[in-house]
Protein backbone atom coordinates (compact mmCIF):
# COMPACT_ATOMS: atom_id res chain seq x y z
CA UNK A 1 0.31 -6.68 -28.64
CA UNK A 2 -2.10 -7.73 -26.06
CA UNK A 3 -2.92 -11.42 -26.37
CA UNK A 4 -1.77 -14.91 -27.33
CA UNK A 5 0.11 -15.51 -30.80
CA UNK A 6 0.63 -18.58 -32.73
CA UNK A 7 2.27 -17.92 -35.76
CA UNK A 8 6.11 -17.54 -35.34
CA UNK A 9 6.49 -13.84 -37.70
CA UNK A 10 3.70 -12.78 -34.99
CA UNK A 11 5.57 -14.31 -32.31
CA UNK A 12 8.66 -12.54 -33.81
CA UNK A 13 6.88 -9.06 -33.72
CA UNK A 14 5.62 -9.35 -29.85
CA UNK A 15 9.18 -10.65 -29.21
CA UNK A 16 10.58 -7.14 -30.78
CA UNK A 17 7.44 -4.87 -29.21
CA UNK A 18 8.52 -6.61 -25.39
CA UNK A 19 12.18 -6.03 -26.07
CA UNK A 20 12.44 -2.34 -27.18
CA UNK A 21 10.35 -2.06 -23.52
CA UNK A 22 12.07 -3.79 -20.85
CA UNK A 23 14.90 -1.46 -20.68
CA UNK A 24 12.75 1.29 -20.14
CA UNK A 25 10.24 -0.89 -17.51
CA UNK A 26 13.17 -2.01 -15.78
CA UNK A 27 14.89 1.27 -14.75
CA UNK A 28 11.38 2.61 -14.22
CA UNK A 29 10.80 0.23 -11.61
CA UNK A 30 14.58 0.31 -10.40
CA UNK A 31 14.23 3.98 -9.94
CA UNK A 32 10.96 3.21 -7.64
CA UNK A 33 12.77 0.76 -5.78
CA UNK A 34 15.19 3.13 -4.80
CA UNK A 35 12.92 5.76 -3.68
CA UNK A 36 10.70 3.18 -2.04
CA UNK A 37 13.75 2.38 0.08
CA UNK A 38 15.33 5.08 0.69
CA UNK A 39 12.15 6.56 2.34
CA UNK A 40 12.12 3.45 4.34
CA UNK A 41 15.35 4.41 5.83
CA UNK A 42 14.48 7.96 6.32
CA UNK A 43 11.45 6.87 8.67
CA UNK A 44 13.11 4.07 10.04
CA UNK A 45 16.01 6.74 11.21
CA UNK A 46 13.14 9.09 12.35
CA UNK A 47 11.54 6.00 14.75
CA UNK A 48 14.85 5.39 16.97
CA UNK A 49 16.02 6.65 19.63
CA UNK A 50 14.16 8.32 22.66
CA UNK A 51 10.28 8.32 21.99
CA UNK A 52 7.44 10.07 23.56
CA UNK A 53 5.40 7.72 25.43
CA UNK A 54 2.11 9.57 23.93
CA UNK A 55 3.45 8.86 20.43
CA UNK A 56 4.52 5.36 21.11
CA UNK A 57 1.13 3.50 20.04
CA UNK A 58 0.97 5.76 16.84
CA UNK A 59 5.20 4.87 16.47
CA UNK A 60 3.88 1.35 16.79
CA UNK A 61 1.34 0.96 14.17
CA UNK A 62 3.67 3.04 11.39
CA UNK A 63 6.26 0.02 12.43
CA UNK A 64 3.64 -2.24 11.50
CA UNK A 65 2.51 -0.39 8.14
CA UNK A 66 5.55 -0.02 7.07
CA UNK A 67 6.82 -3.87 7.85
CA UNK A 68 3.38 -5.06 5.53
CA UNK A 69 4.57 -2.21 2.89
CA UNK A 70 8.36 -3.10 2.38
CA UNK A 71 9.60 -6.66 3.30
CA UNK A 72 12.08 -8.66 1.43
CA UNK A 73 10.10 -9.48 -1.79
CA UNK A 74 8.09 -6.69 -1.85
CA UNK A 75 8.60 -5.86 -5.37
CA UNK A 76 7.19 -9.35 -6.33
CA UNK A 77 4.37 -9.70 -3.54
CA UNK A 78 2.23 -6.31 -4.16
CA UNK A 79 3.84 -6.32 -8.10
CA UNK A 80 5.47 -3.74 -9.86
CA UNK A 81 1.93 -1.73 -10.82
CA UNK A 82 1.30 -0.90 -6.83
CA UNK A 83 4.84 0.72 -6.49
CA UNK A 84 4.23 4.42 -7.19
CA UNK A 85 1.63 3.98 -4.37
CA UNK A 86 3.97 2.19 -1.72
CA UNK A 87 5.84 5.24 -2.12
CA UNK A 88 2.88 7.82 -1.78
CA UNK A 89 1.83 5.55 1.25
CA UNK A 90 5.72 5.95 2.86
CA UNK A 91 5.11 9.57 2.12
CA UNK A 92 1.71 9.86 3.90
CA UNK A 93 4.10 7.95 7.17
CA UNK A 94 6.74 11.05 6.73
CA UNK A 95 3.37 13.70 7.04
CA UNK A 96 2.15 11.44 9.83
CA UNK A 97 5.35 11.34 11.46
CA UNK A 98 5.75 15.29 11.50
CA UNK A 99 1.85 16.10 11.94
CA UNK A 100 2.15 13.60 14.84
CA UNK A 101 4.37 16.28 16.90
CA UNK A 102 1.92 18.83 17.18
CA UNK A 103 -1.73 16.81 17.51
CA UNK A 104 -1.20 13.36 19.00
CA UNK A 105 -4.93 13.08 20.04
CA UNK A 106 -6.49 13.72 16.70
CA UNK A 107 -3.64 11.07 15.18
CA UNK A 108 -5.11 8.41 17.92
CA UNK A 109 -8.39 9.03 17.18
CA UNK A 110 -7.90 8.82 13.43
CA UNK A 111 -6.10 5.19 14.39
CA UNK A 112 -8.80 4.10 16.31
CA UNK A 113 -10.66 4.14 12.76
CA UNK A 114 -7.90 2.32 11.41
CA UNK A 115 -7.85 -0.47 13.83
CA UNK A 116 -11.78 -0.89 13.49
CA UNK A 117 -11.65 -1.44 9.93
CA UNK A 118 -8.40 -3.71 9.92
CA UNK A 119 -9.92 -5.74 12.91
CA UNK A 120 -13.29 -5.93 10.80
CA UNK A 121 -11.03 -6.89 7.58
CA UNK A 122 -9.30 -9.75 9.21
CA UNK A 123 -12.29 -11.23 10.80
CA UNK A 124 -13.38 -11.01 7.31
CA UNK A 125 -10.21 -12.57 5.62
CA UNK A 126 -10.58 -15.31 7.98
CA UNK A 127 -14.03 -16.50 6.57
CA UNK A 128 -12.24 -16.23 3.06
CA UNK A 129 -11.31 -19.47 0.49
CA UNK A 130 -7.77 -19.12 -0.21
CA UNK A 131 -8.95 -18.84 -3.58
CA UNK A 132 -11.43 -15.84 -2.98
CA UNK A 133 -8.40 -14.02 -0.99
CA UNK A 134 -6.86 -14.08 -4.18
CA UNK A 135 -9.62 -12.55 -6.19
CA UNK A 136 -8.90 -8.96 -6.94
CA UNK A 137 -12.07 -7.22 -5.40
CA UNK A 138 -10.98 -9.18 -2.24
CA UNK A 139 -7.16 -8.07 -2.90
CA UNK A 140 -8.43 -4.57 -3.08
CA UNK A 141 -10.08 -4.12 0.21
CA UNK A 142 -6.48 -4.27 1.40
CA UNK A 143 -5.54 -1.45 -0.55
CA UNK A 144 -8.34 0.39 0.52
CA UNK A 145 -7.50 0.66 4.40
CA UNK A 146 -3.88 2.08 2.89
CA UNK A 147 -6.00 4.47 1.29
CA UNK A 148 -7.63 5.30 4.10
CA UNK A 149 -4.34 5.75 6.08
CA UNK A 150 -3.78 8.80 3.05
CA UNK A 151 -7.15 9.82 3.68
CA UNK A 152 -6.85 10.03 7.44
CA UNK A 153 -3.25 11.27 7.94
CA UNK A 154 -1.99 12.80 4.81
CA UNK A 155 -5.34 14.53 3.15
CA UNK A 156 -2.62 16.43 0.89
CA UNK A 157 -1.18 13.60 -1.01
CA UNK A 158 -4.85 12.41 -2.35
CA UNK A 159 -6.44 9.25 -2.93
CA UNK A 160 -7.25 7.67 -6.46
CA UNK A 161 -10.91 7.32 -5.11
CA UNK A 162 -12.88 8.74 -2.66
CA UNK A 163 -12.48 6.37 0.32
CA UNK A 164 -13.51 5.88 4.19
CA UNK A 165 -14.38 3.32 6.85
CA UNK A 166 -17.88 3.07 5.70
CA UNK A 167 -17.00 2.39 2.08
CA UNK A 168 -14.32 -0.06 3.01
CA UNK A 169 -17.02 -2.21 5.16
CA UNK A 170 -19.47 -1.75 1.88
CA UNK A 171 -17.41 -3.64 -0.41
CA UNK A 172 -16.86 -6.38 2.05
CA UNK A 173 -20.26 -6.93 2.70
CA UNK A 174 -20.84 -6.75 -1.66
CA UNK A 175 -17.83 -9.24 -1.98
CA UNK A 176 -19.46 -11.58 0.95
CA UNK A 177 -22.34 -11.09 -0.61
């Protein structure tokens, strides 16, 4: 059921393969929606109020994370394959968040990384086509630096592929060329 059909009983059969499906899809991705958000609203809760000035840069950049992770549209932007990792990367925030407490130097040092390699990536997405933005090796490098962020702050949850800084300014320079 992979491709394009012309005949109308095949057309029939892809018709009956897609329907038995979609139920299933649907409150699959319902069910991530909901636990996308409601972790959004846990951390969200967890960042008001009274703050520690020596947490307020890290407080700052989960703000911004989490505003490029969950928007309105969300869903349709990143796609419905990428949202069992939104929710692992909301999860790596909530082990940031509470890791954050005890060792506030080692989480600014590990987001000095960070900003290094999403300064390098937008310097880089500026010299981009809108056309090779859209390419999905160029796509990916975005992913990547979310990666990273597991890599970096929550080691425990894992990342599909071994990632870091270095790797992440490799496949810009192979995409670049």
């Amino acid at each position: 059921y992979g491709g394009v059909v012309w005949q109308e009983d095949k057309f029939a059969q892809l018709q009956e393969f897609v329907r038995a499906e979609l139920n299933e899809t649907v409150v699959g991705i319902a069910k991530l929606v909901e636990q996308i958000l409601t972790t959004t609203f846990a951390i969200s809760k967890r960042l008001k109020g009274r703050i520690d000035m020596q947490m307020a840069f890290a407080l700052s950049d989960i703000k911004a994370q989490m505003s490029g992770l969950v928007f309105p549209g969300f869903v349709t932007a990143h796609g419905w394959q990428r949202l069992p990792d939104i929710l692992r990367y909301l999860q790596g925030i909530e082990r940031r968040i509470e890791k954050l407490v005890s060792d506030v130097n080692r989480d600014r040092a590990n987001m000095s990384k960070i900003e290094h390699v999403q300064n390098l990536w937008k310097q880089w997405q500026g010299k981009l086509s809108p056309v090779e933005k859209r390419r999905p090796e160029a796509e990916a490098v975005r992913w990547m630096i979310e990666e990273l962020r597991i890599s970096l702050f929550a080691q425990q949850l894992g990342t599909p592929y071994p990632v870091s800084d270095k790797r992440i300014i490799q496949a810009m320079e192979q995409i670049s060329g």
